[in-house]
N, C-alpha and C. Protein backbone atom coordinates (compact mmCIF):
# COMPACT_ATOMS: atom_id res chain seq x y z
N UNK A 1 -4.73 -12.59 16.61
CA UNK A 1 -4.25 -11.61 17.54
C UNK A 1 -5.24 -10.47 17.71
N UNK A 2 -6.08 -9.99 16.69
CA UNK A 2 -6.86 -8.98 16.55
C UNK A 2 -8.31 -9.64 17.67
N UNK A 3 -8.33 -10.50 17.62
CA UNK A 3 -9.44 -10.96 18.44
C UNK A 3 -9.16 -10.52 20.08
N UNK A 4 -7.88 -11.51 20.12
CA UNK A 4 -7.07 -11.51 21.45
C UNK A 4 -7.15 -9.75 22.00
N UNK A 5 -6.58 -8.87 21.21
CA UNK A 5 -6.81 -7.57 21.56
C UNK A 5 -8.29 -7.30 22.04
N UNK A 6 -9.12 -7.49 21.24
CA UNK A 6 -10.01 -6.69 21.47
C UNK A 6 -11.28 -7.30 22.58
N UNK A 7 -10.72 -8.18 23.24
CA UNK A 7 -11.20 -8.46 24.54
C UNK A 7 -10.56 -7.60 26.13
N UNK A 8 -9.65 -7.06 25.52
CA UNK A 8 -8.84 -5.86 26.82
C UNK A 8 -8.72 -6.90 27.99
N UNK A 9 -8.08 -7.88 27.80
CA UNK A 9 -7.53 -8.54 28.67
C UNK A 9 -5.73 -8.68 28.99
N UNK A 10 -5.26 -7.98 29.84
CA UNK A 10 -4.05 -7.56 29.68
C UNK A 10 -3.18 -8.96 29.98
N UNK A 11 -3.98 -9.97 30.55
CA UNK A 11 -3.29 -11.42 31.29
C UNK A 11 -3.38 -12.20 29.85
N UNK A 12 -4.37 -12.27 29.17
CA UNK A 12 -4.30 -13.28 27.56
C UNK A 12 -3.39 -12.45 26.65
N UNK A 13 -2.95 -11.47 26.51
CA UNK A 13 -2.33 -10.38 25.83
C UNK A 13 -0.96 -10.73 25.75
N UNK A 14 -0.37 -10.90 27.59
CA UNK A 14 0.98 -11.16 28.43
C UNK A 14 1.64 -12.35 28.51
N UNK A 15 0.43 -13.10 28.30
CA UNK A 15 0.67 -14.86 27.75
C UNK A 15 1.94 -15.36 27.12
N UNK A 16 2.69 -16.02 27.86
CA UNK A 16 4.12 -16.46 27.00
C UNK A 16 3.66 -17.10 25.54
N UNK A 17 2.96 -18.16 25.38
CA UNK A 17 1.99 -18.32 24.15
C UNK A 17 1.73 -17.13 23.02
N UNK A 18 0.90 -16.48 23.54
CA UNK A 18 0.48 -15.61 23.11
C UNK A 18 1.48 -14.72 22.24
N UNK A 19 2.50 -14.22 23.21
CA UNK A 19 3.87 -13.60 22.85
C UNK A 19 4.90 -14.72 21.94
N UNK A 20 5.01 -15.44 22.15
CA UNK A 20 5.92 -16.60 21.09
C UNK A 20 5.07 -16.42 20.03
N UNK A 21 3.76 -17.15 19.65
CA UNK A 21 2.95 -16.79 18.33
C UNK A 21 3.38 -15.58 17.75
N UNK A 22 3.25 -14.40 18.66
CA UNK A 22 3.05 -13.03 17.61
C UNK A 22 4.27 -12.59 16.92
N UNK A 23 5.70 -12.80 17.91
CA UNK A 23 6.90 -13.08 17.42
C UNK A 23 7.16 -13.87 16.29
N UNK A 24 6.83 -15.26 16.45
CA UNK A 24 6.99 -16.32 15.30
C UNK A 24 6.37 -15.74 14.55
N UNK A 25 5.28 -14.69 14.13
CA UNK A 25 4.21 -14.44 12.87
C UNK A 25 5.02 -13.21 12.43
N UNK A 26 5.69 -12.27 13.23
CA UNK A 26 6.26 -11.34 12.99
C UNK A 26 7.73 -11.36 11.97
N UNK A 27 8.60 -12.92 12.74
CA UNK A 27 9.58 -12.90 12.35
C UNK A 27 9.70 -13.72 10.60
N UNK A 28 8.50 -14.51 11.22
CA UNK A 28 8.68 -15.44 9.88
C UNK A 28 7.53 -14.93 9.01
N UNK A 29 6.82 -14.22 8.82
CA UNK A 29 6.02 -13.79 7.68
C UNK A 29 5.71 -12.26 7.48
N UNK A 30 5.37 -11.59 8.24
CA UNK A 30 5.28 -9.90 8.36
C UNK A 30 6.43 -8.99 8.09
N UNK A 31 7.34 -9.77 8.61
CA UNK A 31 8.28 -8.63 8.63
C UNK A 31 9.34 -8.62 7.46
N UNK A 32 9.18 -9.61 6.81
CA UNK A 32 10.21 -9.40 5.37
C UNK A 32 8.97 -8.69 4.07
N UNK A 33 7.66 -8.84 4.74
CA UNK A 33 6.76 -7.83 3.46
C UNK A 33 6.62 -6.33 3.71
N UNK A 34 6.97 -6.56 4.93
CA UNK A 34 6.80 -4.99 5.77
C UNK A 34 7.99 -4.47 4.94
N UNK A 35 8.98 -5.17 5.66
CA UNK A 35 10.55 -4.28 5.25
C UNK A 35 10.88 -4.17 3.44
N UNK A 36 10.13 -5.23 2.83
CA UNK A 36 10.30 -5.23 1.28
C UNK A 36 9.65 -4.06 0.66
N UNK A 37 8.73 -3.67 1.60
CA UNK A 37 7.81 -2.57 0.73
C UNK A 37 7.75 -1.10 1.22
N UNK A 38 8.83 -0.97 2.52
CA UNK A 38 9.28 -0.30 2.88
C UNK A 38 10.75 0.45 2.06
N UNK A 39 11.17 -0.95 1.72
CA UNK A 39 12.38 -0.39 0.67
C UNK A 39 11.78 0.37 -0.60
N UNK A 40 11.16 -0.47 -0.95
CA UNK A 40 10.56 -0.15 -2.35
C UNK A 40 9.61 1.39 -2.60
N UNK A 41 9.17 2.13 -0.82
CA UNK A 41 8.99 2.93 -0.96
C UNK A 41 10.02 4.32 -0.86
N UNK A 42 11.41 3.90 -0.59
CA UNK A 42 12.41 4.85 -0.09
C UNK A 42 13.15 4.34 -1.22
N UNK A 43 13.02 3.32 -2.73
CA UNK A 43 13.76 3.49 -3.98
C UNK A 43 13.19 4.62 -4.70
N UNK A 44 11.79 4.48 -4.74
CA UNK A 44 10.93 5.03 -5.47
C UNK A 44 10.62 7.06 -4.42
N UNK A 45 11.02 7.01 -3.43
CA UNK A 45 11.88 8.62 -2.98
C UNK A 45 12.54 8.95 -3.52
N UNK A 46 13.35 8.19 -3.76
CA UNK A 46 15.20 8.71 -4.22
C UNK A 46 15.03 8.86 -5.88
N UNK A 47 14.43 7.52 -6.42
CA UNK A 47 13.67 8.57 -7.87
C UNK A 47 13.38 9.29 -8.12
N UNK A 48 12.03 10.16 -7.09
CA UNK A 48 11.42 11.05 -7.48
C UNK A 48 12.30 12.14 -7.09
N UNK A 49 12.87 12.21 -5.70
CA UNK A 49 14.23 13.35 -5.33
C UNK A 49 15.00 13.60 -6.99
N UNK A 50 15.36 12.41 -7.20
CA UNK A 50 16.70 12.72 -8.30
C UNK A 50 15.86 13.50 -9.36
N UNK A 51 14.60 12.74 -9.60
CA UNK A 51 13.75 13.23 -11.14
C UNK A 51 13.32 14.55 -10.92
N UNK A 52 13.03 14.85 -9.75
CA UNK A 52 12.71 16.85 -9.44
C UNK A 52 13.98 17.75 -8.84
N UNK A 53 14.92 17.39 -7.94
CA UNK A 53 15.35 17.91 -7.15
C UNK A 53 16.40 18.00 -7.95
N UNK A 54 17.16 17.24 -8.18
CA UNK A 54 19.08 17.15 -8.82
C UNK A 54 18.81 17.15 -10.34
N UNK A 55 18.04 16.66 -10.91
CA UNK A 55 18.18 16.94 -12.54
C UNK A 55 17.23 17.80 -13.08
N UNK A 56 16.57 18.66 -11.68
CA UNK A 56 15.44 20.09 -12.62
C UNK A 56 16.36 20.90 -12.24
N UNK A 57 17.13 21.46 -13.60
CA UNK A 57 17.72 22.81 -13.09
C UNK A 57 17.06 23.81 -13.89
N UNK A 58 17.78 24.85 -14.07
CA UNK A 58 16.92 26.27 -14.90
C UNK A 58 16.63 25.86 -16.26
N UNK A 59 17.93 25.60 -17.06
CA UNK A 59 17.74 24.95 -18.39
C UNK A 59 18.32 24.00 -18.59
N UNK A 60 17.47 22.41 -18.49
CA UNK A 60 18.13 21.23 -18.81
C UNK A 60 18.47 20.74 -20.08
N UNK A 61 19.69 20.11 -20.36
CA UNK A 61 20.01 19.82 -21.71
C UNK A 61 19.07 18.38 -22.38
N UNK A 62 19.10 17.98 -22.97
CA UNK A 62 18.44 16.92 -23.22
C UNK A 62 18.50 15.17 -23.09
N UNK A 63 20.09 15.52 -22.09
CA UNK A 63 20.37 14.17 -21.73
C UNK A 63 19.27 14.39 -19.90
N UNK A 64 19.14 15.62 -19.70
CA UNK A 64 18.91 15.42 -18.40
C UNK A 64 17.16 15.39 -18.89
N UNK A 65 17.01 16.29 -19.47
CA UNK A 65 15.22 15.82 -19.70
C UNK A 65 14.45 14.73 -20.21
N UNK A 66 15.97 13.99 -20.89
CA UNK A 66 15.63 12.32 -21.06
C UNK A 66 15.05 11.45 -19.27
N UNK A 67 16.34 11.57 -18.48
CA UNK A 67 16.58 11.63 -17.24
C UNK A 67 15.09 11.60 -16.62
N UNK A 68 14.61 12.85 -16.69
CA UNK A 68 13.47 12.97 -15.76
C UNK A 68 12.36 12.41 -16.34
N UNK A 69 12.27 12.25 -17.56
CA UNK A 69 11.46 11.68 -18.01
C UNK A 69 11.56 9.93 -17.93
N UNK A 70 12.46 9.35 -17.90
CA UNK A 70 12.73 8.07 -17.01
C UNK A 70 12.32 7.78 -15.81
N UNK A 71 12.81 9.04 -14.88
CA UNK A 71 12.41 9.10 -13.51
C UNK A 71 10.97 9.21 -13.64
N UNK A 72 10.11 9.99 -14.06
CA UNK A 72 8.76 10.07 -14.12
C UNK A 72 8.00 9.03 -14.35
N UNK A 73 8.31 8.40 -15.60
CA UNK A 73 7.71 7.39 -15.98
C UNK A 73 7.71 5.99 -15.15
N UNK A 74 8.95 5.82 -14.24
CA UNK A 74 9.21 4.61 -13.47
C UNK A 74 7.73 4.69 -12.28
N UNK A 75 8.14 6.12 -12.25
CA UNK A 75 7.38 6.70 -11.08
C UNK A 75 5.81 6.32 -10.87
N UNK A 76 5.76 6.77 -12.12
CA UNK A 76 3.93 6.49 -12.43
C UNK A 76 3.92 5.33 -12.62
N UNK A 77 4.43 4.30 -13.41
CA UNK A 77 4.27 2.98 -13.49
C UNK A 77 3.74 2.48 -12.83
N UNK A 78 4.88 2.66 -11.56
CA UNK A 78 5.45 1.80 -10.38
C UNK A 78 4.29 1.82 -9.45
N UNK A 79 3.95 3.07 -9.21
CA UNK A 79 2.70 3.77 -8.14
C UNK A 79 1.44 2.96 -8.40
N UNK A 80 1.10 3.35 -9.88
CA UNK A 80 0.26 3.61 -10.84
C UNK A 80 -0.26 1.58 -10.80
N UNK A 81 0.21 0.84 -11.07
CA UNK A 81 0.28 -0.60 -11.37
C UNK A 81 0.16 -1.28 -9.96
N UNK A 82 0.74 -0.62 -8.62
CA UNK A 82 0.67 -1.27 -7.98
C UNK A 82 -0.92 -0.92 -6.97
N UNK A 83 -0.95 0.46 -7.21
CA UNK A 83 -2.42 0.71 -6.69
C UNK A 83 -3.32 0.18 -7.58
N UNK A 84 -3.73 -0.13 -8.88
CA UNK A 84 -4.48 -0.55 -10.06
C UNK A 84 -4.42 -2.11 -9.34
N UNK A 85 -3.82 -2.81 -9.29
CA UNK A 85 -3.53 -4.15 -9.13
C UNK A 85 -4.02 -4.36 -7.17
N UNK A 86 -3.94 -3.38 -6.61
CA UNK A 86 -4.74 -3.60 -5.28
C UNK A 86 -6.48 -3.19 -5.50
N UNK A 87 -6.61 -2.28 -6.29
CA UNK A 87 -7.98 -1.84 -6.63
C UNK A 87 -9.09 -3.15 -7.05
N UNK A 88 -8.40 -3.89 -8.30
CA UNK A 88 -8.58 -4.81 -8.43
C UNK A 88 -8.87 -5.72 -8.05
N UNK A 89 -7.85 -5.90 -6.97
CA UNK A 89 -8.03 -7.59 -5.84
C UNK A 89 -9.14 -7.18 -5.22
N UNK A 90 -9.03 -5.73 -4.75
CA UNK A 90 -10.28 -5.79 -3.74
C UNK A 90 -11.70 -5.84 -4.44
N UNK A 91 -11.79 -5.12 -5.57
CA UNK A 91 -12.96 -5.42 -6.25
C UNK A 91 -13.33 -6.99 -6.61
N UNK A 92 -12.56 -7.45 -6.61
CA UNK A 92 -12.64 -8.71 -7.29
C UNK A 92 -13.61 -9.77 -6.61
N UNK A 93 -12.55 -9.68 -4.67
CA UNK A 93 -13.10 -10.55 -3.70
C UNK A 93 -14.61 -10.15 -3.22
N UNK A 94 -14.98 -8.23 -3.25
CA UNK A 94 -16.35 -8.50 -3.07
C UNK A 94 -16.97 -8.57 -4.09
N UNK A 95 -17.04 -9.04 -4.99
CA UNK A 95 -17.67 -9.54 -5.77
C UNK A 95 -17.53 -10.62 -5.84
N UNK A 96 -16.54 -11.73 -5.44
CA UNK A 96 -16.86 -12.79 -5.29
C UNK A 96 -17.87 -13.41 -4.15
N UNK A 97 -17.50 -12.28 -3.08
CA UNK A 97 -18.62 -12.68 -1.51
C UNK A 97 -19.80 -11.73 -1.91
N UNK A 98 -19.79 -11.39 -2.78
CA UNK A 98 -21.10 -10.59 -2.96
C UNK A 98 -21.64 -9.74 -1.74
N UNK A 99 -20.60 -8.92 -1.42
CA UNK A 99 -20.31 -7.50 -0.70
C UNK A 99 -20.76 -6.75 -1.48
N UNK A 100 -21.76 -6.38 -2.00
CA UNK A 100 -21.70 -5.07 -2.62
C UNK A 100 -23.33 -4.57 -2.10
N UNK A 101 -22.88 -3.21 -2.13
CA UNK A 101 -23.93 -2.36 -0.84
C UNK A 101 -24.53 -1.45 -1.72
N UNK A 102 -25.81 -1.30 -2.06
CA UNK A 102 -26.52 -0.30 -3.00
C UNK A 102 -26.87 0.72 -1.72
N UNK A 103 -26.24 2.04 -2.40
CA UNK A 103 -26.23 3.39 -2.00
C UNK A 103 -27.02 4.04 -3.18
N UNK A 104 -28.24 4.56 -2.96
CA UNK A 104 -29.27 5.55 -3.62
C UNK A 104 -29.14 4.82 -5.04
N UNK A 105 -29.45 3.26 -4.60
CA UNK A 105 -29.73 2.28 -5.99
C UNK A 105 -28.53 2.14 -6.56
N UNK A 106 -27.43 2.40 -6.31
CA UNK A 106 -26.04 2.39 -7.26
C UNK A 106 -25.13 1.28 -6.59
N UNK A 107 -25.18 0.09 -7.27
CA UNK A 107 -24.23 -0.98 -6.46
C UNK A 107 -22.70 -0.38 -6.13
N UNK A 108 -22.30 -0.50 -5.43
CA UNK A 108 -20.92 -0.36 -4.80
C UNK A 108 -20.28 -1.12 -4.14
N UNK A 109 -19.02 -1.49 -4.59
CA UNK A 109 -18.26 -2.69 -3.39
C UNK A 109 -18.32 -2.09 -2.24
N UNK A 110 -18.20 -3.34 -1.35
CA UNK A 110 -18.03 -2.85 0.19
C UNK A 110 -16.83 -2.13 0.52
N UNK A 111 -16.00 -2.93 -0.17
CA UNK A 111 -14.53 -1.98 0.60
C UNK A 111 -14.44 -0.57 -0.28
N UNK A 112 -15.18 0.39 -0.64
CA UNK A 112 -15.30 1.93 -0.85
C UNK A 112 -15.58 1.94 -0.05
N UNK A 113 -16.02 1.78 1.19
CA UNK A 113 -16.97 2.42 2.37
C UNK A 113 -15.76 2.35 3.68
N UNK A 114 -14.29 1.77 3.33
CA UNK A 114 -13.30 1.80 3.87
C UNK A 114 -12.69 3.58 4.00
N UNK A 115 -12.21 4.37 4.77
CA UNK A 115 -11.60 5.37 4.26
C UNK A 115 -10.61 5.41 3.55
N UNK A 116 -9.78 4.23 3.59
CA UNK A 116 -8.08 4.41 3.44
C UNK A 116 -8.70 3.79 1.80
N UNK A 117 -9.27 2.92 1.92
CA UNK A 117 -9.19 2.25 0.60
C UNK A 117 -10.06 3.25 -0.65
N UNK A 118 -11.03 3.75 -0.18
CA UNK A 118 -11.85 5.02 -1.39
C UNK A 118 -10.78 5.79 -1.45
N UNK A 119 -10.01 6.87 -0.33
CA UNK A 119 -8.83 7.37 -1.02
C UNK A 119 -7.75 6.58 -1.85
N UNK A 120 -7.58 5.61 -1.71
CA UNK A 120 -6.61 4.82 -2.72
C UNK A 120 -7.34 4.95 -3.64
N UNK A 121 -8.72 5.26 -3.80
CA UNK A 121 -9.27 4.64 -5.13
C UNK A 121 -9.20 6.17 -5.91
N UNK A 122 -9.39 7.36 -4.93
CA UNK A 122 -9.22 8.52 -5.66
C UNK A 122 -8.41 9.11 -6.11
N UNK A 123 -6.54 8.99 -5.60
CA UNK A 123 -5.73 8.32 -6.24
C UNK A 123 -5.14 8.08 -7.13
């Protein structure tokens, strides 16, 4: 589809073809990882809401600073393991394609030179 776009052809775009594919790719593979990790980012809200917002009061007793400290820890885990475990993959594959780009002699994977992905990495 990314190809198809980037020829700016509004008639291959409009294509009943074209449109059935992107649907069928949408319905049957994209959109249950989209929406799964969409949840998983509005569980992991409502954690962090509960772990700062509803159980930080002035002076918490020690069932509630157990509490936040649950909430915290899920928190970081959760974040923490799943960015570590994307850092990873991506390091992994350019180094398997032997992507890696020497900047002032210092090897570096290719995908740092991504924006979204060096901020994940800073992070």
């Amino acid at each position: 589809l990314e190809w198809l776009g980037g020829r700016n052809d509004p008639k291959i775009i409009c294509h009943s073809a074209v449109v059935l594919f992107a649907d069928l790719l949408w319905t049957r593979m994209a959109q249950y990882d989209f929406l799964l990790g969409r949840c998983y980012f509005l569980f992991c809200l409502c954690v962090f809401i509960t772990g700062q917002a509803v159980l930080g009061s002035a002076e918490p007793s020690m069932a509630e600073r157990a509490a936040i400290f649950v909430c915290r820890i899920f928190i970081y885990l959760g974040s923490m393991c799943r960015i570590l475990y994307c850092q990873i993959r991506l390091l992994y594959d350019d180094i398997k394609n032997g992507a890696i780009v020497r900047t002032y002699k210092i090897p570096l994977p290719q995908y740092l030179f991504n924006l979204q992905d060096s901020g994940s990495l800073v992070l």
